[in-house]
C-alpha atoms as a PDB file:
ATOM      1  CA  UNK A   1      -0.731 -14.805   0.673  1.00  0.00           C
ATOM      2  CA  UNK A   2      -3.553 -14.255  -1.127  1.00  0.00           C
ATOM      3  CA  UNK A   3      -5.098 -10.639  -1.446  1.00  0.00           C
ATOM      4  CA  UNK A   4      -8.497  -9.615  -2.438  1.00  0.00           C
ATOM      5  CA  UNK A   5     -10.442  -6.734  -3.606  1.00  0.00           C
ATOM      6  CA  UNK A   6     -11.379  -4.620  -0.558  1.00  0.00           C
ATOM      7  CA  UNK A   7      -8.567  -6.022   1.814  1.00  0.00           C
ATOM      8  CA  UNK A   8      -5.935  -3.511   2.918  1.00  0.00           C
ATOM      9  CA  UNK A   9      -2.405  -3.249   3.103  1.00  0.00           C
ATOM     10  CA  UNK A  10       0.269  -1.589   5.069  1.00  0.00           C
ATOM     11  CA  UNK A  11       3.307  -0.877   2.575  1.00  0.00           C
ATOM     12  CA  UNK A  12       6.993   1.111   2.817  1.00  0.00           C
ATOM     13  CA  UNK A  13       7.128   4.116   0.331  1.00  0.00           C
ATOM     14  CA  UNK A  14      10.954   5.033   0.442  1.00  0.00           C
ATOM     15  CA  UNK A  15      11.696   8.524  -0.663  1.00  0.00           C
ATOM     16  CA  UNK A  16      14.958   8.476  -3.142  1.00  0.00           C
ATOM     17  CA  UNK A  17      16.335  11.633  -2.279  1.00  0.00           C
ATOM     18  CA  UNK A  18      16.229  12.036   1.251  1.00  0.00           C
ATOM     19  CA  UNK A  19      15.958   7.998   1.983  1.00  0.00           C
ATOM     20  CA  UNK A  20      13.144   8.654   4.707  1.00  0.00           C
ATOM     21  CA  UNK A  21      10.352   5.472   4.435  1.00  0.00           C
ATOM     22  CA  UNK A  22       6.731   5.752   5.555  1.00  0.00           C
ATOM     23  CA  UNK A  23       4.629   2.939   5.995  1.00  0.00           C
ATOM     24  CA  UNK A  24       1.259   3.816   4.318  1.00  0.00           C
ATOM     25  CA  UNK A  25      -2.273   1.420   4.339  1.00  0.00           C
ATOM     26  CA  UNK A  26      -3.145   1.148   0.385  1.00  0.00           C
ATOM     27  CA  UNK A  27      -6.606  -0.295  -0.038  1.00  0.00           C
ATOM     28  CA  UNK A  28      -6.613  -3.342  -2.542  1.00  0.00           C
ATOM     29  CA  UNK A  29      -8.162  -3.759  -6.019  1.00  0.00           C
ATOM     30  CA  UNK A  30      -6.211  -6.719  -7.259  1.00  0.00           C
ATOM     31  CA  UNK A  31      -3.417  -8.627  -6.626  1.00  0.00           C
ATOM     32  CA  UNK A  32      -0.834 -10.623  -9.587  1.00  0.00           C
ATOM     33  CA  UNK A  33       0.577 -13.879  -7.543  1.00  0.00           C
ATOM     34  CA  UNK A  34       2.803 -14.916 -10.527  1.00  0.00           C
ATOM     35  CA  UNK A  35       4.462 -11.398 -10.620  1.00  0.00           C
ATOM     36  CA  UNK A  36       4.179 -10.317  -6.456  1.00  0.00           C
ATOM     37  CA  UNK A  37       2.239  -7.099  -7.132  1.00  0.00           C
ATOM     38  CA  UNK A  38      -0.592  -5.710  -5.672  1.00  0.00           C
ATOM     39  CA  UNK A  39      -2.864  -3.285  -7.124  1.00  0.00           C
ATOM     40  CA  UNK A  40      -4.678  -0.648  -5.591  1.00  0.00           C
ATOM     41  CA  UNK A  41      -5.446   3.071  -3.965  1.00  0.00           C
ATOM     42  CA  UNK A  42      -3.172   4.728  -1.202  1.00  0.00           C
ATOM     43  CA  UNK A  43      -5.821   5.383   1.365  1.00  0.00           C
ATOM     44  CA  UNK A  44      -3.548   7.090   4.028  1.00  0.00           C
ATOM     45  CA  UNK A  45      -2.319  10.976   3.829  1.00  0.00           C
ATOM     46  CA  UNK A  46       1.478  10.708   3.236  1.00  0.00           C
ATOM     47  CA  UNK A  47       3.374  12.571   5.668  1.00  0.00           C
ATOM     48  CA  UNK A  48       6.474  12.940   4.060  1.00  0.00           C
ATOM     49  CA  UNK A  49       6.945  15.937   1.504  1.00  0.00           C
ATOM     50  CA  UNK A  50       6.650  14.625  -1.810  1.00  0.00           C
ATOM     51  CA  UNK A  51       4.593  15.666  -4.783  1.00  0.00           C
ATOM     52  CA  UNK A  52       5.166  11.980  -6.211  1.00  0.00           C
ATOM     53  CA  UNK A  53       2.412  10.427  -3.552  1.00  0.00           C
ATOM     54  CA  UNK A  54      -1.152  11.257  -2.920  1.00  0.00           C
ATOM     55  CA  UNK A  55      -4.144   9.854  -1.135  1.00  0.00           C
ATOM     56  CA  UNK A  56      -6.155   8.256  -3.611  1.00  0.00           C
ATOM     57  CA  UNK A  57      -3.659   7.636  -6.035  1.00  0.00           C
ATOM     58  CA  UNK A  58      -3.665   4.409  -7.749  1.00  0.00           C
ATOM     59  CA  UNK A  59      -0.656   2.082  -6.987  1.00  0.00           C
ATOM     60  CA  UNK A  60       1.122  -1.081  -7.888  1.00  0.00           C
ATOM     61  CA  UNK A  61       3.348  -2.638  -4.809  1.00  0.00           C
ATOM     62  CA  UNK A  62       5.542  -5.399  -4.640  1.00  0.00           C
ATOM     63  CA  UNK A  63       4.912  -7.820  -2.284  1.00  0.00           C
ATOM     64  CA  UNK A  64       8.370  -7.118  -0.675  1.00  0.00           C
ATOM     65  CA  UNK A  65       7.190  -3.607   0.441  1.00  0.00           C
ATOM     66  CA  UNK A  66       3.838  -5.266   2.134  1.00  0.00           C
ATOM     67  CA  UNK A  67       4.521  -5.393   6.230  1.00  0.00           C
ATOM     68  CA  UNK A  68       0.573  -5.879   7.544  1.00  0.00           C
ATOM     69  CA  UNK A  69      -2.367  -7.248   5.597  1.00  0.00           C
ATOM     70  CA  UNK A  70      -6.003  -7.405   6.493  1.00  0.00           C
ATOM     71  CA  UNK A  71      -9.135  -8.376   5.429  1.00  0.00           C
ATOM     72  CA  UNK A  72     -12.136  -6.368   4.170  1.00  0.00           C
ATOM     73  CA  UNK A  73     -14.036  -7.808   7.090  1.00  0.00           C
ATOM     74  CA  UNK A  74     -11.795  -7.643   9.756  1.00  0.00           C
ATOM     75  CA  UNK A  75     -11.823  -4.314  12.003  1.00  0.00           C
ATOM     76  CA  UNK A  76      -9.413  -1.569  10.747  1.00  0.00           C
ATOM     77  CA  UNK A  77      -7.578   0.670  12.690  1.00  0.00           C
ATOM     78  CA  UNK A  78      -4.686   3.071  11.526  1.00  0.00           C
END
């Protein structure tokens, strides 16, 4: 699945300590097919009380972790 600069992403953040998960929408800068990694900025408030996760912050993902994808053009809706 090919992802592209602009295109957003809904991805699981698991916290280590507590093992609470929130699914987050990170907004995509680029994506590594060979290695299943996609690179871009959290663009949702976490909600979960960690210092580790921002919005804004700059993020690699593993495809694994991506649930939802969507295009830069199509209408977006948290």
């Amino acid at each position: 699945m090919p992802y592209e600069p602009g295109d957003y992403i809904k991805a699981e953040f698991k916290d280590d300590e507590t093992g609470e998960s929130e699914w987050m929408w990170v907004r995509v800068e680029s994506a590594d097919n060979s290695n299943r990694l996609v690179f871009g900025w959290l663009d949702s408030e976490p909600i979960l009380n960690t210092d580790e996760l921002y919005l804004g912050q700059r993020l690699a993902v593993s495809f694994d972790n991506v649930r939802e994808h969507r295009k830069a053009f199509e209408t977006f809706q948290q």
